[in-house]
Protein backbone atom coordinates (compact mmCIF):
# COMPACT_ATOMS: atom_id res chain seq x y z
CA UNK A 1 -96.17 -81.64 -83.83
CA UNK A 2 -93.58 -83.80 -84.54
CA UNK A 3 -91.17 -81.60 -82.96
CA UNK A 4 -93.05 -81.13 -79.54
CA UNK A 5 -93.01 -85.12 -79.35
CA UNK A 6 -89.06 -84.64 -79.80
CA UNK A 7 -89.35 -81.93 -77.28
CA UNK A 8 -91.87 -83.63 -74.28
CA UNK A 9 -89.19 -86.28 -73.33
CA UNK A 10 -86.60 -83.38 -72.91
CA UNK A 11 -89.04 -81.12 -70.67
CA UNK A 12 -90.16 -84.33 -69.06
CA UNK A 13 -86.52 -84.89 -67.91
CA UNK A 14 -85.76 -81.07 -66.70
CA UNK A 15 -88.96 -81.48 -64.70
CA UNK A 16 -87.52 -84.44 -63.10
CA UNK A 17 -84.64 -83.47 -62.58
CA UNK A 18 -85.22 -80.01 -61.25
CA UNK A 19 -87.31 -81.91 -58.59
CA UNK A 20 -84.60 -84.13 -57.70
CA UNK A 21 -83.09 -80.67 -57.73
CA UNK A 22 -85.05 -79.29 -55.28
CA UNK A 23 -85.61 -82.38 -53.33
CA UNK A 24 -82.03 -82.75 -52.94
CA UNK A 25 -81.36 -78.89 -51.54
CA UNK A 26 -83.85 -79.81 -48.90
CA UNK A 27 -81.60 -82.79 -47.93
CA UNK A 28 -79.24 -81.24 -47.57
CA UNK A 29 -81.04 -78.16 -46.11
CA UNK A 30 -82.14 -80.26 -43.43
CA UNK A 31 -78.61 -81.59 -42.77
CA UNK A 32 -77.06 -78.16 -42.07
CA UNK A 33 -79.84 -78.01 -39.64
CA UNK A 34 -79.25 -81.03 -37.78
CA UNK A 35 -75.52 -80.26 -37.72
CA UNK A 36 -76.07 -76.52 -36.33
CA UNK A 37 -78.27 -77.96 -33.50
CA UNK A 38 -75.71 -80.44 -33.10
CA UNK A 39 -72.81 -77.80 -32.71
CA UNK A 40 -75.05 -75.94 -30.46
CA UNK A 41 -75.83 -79.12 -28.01
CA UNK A 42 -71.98 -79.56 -28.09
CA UNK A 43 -70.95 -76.18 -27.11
CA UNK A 44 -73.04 -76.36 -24.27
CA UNK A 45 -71.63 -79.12 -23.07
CA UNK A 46 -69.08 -77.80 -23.34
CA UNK A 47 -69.60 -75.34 -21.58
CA UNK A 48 -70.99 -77.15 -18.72
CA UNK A 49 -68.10 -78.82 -18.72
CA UNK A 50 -65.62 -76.33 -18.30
CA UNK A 51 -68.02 -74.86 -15.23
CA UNK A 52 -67.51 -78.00 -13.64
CA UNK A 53 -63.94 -78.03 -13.77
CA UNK A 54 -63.87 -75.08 -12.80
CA UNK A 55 -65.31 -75.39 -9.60
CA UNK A 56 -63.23 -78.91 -9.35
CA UNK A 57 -60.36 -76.70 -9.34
CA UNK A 58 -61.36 -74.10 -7.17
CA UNK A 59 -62.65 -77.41 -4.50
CA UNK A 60 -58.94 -78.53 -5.23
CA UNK A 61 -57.86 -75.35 -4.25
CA UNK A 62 -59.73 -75.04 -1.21
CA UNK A 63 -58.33 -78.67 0.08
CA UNK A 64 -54.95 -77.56 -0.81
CA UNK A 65 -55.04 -74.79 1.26
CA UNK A 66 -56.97 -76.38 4.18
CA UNK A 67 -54.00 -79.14 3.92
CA UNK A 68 -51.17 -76.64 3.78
CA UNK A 69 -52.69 -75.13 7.04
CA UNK A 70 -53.25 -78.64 8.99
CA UNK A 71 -49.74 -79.74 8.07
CA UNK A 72 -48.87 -76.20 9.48
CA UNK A 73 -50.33 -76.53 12.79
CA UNK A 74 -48.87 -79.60 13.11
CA UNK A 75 -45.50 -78.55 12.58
CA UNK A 76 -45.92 -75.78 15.37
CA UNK A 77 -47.78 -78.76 17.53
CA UNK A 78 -44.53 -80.50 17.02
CA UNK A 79 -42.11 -78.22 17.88
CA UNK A 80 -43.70 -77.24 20.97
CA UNK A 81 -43.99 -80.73 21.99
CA UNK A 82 -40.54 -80.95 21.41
CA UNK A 83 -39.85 -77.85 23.69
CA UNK A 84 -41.60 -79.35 26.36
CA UNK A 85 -39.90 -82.57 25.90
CA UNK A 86 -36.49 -80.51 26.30
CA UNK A 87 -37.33 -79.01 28.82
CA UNK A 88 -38.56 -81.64 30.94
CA UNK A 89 -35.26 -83.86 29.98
CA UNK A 90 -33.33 -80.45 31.30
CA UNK A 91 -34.99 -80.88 34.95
């Protein structure tokens, strides 16, 4: 007897602590959780993000190209102006 009074504070505390134990895996359990969802929210937006600059480029693109063509039309409008202007000086 006297040794199971010895013995009951000992179990009492590996109870406790295996609790604690288990209580504590949960924690943390539940914190690998929250960080996966959290790495999964970020890589979408992520990925969002990169579509969008993606199309910003290819809009960048576009203007580039719609620029390079005005500012070559206006070059030709130029020199034929200047033609003309020639010309008419000539007469």
């Amino acid at each position: 007897m006297k040794f199971l009074v010895k013995l009951l504070p000992v179990l009492v505390l590996v109870a406790v602590t295996g609790c604690a134990s288990n209580s504590s895996v949960d924690e943390v359990r539940a914190m690998a959780e929250e960080a996966q969802r959290s790495a999964a929210e970020a890589n979408k937006a992520a990925a969002n993000a990169q579509r969008t600059a993606d199309a910003a480029n290819k809009a960048a693109a576009n203007a580039q190209s719609t620029a390079d063509a005005a500012q070559t039309s206006a070059y030709e409008a130029n020199e034929k102006i200047d033609r003309a202007f020639k010309k008419a000086m000539e007469k």
